[in-house]
PDB file of N, CA and C in Angstrom:
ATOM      1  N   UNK A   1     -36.705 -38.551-120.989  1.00  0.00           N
ATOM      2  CA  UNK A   1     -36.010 -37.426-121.595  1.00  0.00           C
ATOM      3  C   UNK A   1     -36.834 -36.959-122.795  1.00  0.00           C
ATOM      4  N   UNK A   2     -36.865 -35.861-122.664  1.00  0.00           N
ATOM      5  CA  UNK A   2     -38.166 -35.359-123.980  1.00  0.00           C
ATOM      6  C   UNK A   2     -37.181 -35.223-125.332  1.00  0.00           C
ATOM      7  N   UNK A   3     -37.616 -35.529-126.350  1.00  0.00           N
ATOM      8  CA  UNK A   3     -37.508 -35.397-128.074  1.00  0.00           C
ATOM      9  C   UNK A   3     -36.820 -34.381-128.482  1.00  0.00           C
ATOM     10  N   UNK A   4     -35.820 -34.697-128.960  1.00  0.00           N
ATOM     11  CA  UNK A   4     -35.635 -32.954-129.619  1.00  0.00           C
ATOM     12  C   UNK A   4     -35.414 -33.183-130.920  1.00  0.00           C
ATOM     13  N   UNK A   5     -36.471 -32.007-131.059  1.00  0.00           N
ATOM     14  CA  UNK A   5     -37.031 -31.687-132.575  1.00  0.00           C
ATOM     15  C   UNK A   5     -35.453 -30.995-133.582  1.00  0.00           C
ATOM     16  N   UNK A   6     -36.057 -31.158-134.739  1.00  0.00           N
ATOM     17  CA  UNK A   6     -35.076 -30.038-135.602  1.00  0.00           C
ATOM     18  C   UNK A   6     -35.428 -29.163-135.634  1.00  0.00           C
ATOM     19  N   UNK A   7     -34.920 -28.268-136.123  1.00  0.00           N
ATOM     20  CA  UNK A   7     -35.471 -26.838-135.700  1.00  0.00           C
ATOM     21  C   UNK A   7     -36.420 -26.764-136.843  1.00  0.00           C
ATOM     22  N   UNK A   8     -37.019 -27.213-137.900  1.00  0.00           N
ATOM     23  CA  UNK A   8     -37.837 -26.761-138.899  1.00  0.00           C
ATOM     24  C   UNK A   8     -38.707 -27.708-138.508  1.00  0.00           C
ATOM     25  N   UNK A   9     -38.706 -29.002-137.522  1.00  0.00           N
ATOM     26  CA  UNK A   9     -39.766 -29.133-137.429  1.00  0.00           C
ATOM     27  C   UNK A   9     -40.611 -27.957-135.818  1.00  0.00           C
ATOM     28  N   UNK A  10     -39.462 -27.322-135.294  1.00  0.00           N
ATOM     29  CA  UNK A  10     -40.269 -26.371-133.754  1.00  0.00           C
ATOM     30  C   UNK A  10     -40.572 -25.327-134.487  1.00  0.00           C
ATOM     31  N   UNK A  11     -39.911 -24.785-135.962  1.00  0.00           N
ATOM     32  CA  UNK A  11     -40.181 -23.694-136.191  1.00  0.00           C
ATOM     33  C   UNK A  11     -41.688 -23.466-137.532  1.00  0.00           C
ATOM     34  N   UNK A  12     -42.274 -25.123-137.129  1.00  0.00           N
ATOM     35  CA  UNK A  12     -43.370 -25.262-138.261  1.00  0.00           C
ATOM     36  C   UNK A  12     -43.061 -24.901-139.962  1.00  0.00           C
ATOM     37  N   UNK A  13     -41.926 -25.729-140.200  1.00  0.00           N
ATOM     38  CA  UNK A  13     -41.824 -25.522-141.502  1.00  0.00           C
ATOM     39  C   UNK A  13     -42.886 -26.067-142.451  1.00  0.00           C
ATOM     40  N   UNK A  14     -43.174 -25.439-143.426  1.00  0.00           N
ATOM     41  CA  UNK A  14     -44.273 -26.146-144.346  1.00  0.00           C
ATOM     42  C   UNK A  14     -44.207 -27.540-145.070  1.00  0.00           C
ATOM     43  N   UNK A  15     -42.873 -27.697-145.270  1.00  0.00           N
ATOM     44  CA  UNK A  15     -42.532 -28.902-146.035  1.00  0.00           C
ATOM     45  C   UNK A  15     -42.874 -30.494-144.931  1.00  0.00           C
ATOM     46  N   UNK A  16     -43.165 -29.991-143.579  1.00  0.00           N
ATOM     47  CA  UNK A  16     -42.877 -31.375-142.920  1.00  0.00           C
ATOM     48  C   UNK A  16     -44.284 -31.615-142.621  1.00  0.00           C
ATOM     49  N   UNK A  17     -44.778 -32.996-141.951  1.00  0.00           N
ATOM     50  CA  UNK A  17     -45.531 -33.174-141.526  1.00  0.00           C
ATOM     51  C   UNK A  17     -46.465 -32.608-140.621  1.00  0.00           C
ATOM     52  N   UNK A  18     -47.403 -32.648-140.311  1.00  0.00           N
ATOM     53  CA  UNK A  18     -47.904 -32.469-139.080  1.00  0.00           C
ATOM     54  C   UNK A  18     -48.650 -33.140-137.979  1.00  0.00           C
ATOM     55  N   UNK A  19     -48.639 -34.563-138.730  1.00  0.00           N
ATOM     56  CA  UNK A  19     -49.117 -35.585-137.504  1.00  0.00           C
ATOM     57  C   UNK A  19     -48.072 -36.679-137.072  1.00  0.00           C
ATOM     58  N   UNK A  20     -46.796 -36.232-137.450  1.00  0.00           N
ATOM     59  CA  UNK A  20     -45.774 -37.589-137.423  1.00  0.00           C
ATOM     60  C   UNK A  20     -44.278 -36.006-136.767  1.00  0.00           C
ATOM     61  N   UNK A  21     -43.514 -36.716-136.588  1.00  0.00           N
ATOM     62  CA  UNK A  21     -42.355 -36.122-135.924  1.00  0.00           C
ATOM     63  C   UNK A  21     -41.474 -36.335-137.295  1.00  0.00           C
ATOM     64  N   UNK A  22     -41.832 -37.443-137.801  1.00  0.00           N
ATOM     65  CA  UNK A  22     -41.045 -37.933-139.768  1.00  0.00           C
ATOM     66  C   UNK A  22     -41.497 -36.300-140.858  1.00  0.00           C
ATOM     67  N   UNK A  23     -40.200 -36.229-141.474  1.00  0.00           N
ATOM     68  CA  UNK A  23     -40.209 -35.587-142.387  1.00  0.00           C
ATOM     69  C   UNK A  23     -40.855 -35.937-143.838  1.00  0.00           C
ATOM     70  N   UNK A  24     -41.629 -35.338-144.672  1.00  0.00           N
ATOM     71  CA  UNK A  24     -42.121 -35.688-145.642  1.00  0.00           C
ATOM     72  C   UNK A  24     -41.236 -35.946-146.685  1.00  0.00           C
ATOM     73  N   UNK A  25     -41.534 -36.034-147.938  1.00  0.00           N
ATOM     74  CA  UNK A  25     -40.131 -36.305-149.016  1.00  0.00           C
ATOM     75  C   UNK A  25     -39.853 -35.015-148.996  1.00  0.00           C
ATOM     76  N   UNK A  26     -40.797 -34.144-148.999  1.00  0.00           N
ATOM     77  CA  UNK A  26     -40.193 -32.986-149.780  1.00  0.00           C
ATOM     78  C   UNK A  26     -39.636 -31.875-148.456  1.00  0.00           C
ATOM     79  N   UNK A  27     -39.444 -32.784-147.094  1.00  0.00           N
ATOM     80  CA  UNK A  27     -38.954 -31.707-146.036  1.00  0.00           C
ATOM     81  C   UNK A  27     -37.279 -32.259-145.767  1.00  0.00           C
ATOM     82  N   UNK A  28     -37.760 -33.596-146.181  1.00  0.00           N
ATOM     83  CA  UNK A  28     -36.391 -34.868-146.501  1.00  0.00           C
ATOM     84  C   UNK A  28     -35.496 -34.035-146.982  1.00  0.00           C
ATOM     85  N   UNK A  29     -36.254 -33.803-148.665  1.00  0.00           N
ATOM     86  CA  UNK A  29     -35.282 -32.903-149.493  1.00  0.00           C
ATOM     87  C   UNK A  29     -34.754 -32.098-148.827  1.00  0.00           C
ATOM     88  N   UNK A  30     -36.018 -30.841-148.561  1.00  0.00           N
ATOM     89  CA  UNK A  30     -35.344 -29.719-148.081  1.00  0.00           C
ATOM     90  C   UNK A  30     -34.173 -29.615-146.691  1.00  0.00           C
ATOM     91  N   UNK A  31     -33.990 -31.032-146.206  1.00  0.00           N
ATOM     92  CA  UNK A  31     -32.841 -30.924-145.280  1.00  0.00           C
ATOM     93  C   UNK A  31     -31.777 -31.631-145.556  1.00  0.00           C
ATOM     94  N   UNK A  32     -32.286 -32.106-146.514  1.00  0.00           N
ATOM     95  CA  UNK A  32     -30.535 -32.831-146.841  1.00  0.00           C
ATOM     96  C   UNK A  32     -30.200 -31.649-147.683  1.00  0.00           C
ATOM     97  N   UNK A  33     -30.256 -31.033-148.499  1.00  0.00           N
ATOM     98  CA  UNK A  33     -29.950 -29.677-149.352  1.00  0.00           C
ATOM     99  C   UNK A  33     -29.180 -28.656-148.292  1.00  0.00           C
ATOM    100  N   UNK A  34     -30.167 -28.194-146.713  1.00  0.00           N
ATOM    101  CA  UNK A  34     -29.650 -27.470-146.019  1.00  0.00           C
ATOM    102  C   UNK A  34     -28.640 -28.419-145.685  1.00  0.00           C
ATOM    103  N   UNK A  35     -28.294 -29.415-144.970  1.00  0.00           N
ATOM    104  CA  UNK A  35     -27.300 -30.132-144.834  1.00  0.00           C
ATOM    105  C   UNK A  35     -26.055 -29.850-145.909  1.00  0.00           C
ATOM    106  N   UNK A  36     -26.279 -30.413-146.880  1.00  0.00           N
ATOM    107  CA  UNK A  36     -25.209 -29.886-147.827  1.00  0.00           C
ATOM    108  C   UNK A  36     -24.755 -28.796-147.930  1.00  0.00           C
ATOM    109  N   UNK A  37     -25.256 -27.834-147.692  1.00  0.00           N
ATOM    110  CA  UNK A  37     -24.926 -26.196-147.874  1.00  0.00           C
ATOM    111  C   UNK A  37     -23.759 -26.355-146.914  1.00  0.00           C
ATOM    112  N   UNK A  38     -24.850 -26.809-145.820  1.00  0.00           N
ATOM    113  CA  UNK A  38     -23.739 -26.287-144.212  1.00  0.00           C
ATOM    114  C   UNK A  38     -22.524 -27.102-144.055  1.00  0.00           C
ATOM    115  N   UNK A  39     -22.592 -28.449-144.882  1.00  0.00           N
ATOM    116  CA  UNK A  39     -21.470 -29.082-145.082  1.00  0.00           C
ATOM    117  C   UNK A  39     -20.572 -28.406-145.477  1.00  0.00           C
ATOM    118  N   UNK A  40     -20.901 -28.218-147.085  1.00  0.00           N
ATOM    119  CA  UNK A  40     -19.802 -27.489-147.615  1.00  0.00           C
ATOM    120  C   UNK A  40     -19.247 -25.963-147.280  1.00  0.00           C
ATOM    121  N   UNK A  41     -20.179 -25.381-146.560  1.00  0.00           N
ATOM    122  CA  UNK A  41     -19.597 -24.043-146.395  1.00  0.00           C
ATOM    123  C   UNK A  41     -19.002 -24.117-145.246  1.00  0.00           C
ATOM    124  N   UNK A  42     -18.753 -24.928-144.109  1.00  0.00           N
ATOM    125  CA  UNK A  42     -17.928 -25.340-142.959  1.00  0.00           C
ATOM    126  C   UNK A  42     -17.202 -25.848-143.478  1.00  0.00           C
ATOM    127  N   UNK A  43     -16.531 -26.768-144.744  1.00  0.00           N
ATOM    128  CA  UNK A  43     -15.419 -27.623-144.648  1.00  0.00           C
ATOM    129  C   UNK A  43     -14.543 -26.918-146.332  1.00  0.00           C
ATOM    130  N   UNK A  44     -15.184 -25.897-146.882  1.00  0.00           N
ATOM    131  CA  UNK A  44     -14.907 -25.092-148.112  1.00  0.00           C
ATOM    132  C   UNK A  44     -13.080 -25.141-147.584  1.00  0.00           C
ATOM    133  N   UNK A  45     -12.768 -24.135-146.435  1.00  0.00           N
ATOM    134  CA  UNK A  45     -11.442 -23.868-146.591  1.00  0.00           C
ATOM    135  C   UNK A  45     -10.740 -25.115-146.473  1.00  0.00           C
ATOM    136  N   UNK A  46     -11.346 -26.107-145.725  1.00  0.00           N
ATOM    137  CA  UNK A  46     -10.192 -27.387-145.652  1.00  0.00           C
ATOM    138  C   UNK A  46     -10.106 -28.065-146.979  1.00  0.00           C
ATOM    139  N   UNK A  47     -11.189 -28.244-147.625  1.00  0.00           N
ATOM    140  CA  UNK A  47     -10.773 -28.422-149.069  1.00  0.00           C
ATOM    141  C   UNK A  47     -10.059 -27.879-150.273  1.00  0.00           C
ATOM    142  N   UNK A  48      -9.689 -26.624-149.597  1.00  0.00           N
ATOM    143  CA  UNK A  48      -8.811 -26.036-150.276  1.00  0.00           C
ATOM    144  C   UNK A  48      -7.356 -26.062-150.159  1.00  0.00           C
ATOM    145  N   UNK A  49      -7.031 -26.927-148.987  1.00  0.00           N
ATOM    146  CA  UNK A  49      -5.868 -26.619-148.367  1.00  0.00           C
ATOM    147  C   UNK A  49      -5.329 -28.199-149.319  1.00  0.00           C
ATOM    148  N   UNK A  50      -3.846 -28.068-149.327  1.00  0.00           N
ATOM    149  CA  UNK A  50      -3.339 -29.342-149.921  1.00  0.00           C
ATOM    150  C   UNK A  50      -3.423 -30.811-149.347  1.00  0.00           C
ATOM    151  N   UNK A  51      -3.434 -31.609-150.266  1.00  0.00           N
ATOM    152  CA  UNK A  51      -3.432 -32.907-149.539  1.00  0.00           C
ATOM    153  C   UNK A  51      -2.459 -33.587-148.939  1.00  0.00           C
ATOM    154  N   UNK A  52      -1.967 -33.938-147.880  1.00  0.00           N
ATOM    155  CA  UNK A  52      -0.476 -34.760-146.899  1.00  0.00           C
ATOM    156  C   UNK A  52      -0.094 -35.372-148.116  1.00  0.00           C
ATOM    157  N   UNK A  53       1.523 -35.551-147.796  1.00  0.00           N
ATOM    158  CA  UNK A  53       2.336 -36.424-148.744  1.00  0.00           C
ATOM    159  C   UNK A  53       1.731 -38.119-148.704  1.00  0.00           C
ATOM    160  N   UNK A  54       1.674 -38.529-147.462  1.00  0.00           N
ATOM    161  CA  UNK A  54       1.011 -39.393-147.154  1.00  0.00           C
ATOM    162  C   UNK A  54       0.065 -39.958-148.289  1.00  0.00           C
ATOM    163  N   UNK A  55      -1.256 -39.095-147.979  1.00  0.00           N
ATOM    164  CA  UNK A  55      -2.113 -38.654-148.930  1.00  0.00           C
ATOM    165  C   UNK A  55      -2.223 -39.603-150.626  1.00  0.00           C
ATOM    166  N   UNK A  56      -1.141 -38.364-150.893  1.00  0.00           N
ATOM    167  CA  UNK A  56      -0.937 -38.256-152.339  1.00  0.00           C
ATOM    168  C   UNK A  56      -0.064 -39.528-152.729  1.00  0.00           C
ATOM    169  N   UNK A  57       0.581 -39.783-151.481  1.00  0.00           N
ATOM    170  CA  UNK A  57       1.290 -41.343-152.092  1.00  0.00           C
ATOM    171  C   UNK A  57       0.393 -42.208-152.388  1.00  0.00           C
ATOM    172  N   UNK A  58      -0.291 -42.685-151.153  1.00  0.00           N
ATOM    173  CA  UNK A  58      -1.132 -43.531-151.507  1.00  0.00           C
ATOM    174  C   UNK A  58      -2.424 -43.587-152.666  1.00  0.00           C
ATOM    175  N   UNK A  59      -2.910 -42.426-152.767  1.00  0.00           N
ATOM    176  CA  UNK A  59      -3.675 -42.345-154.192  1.00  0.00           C
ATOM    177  C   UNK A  59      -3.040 -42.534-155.401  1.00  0.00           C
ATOM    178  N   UNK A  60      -1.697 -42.026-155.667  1.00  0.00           N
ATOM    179  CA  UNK A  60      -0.790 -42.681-156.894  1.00  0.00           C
ATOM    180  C   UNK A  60      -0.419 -44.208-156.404  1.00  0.00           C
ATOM    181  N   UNK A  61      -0.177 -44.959-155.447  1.00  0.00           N
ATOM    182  CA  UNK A  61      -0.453 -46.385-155.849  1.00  0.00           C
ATOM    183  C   UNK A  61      -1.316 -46.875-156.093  1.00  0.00           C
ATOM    184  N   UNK A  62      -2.993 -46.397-155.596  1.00  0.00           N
ATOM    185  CA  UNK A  62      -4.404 -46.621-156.751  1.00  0.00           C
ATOM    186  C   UNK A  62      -4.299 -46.589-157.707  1.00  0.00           C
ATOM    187  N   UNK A  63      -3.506 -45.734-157.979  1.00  0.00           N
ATOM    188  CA  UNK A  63      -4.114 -44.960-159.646  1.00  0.00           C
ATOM    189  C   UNK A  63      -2.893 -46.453-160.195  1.00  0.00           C
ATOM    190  N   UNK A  64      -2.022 -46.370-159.931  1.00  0.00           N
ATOM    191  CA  UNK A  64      -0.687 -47.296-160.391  1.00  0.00           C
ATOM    192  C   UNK A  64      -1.305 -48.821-160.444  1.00  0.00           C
ATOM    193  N   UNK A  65      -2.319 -49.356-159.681  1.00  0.00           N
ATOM    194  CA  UNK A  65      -2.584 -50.583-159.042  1.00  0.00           C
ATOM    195  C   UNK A  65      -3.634 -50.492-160.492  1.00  0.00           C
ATOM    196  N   UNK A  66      -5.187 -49.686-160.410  1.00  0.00           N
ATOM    197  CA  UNK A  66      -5.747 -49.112-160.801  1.00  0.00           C
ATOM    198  C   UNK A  66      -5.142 -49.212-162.966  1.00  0.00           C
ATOM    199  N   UNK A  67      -4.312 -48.410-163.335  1.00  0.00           N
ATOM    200  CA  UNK A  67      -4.050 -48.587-164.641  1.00  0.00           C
ATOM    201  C   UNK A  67      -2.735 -49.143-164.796  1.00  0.00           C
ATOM    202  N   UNK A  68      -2.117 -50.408-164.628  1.00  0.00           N
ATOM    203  CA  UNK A  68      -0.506 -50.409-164.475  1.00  0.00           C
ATOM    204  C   UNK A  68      -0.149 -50.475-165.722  1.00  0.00           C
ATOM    205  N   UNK A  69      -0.892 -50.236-167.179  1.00  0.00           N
ATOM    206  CA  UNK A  69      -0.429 -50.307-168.413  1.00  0.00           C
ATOM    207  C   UNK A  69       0.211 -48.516-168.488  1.00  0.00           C
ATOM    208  N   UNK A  70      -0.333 -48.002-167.576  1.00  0.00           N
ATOM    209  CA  UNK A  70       0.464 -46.216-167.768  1.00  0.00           C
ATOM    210  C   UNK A  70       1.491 -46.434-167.124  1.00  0.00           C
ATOM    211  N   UNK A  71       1.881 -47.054-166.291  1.00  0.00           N
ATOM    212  CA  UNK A  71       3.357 -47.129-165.259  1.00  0.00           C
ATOM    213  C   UNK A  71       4.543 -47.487-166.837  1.00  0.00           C
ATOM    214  N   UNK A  72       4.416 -47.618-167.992  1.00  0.00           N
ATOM    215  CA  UNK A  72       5.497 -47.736-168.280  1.00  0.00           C
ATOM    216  C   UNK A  72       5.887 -49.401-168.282  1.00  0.00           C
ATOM    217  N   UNK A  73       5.136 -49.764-167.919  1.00  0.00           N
ATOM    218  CA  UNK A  73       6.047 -51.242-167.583  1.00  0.00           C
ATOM    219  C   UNK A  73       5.182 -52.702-168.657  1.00  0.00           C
ATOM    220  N   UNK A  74       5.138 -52.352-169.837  1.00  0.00           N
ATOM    221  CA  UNK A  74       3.948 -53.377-170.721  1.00  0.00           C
ATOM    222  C   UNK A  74       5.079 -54.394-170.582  1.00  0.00           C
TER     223      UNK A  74
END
């Protein structure tokens, strides 16, 4: 089954190598950065949306577990 490339390495990006299929540091960079972009701009609206009751319970028993001198109860 043949290799499949990323697209910046079929589309000869400058940042990557050219005797290895491995990305250089600085093509590394430049795709974890695009990565991040495309992360966040695909998952932007779900992070906007509220968190389940579920959710929010269980992070206030962290936080409760976490500092129990704020619960009120010295």
């Amino acid at each position: 089954m043949p290799k499949r490339l990323h697209p910046y390495v079929a589309g000869g990006h400058r940042s990557w190598s050219v005797s290895s299929n491995s990305p250089t540091a600085s093509g590394q960079s430049d795709l974890l950065k695009d990565l991040g972009r495309q992360l966040q701009q695909n998952y932007q609206n779900l992070l906007k949306e509220p968190a389940p009751d579920s959710i929010k319970q269980l992070l206030e028993r962290l936080e409760r577990t976490r500092h129990p001198e704020e619960d009120g109860n010295l």
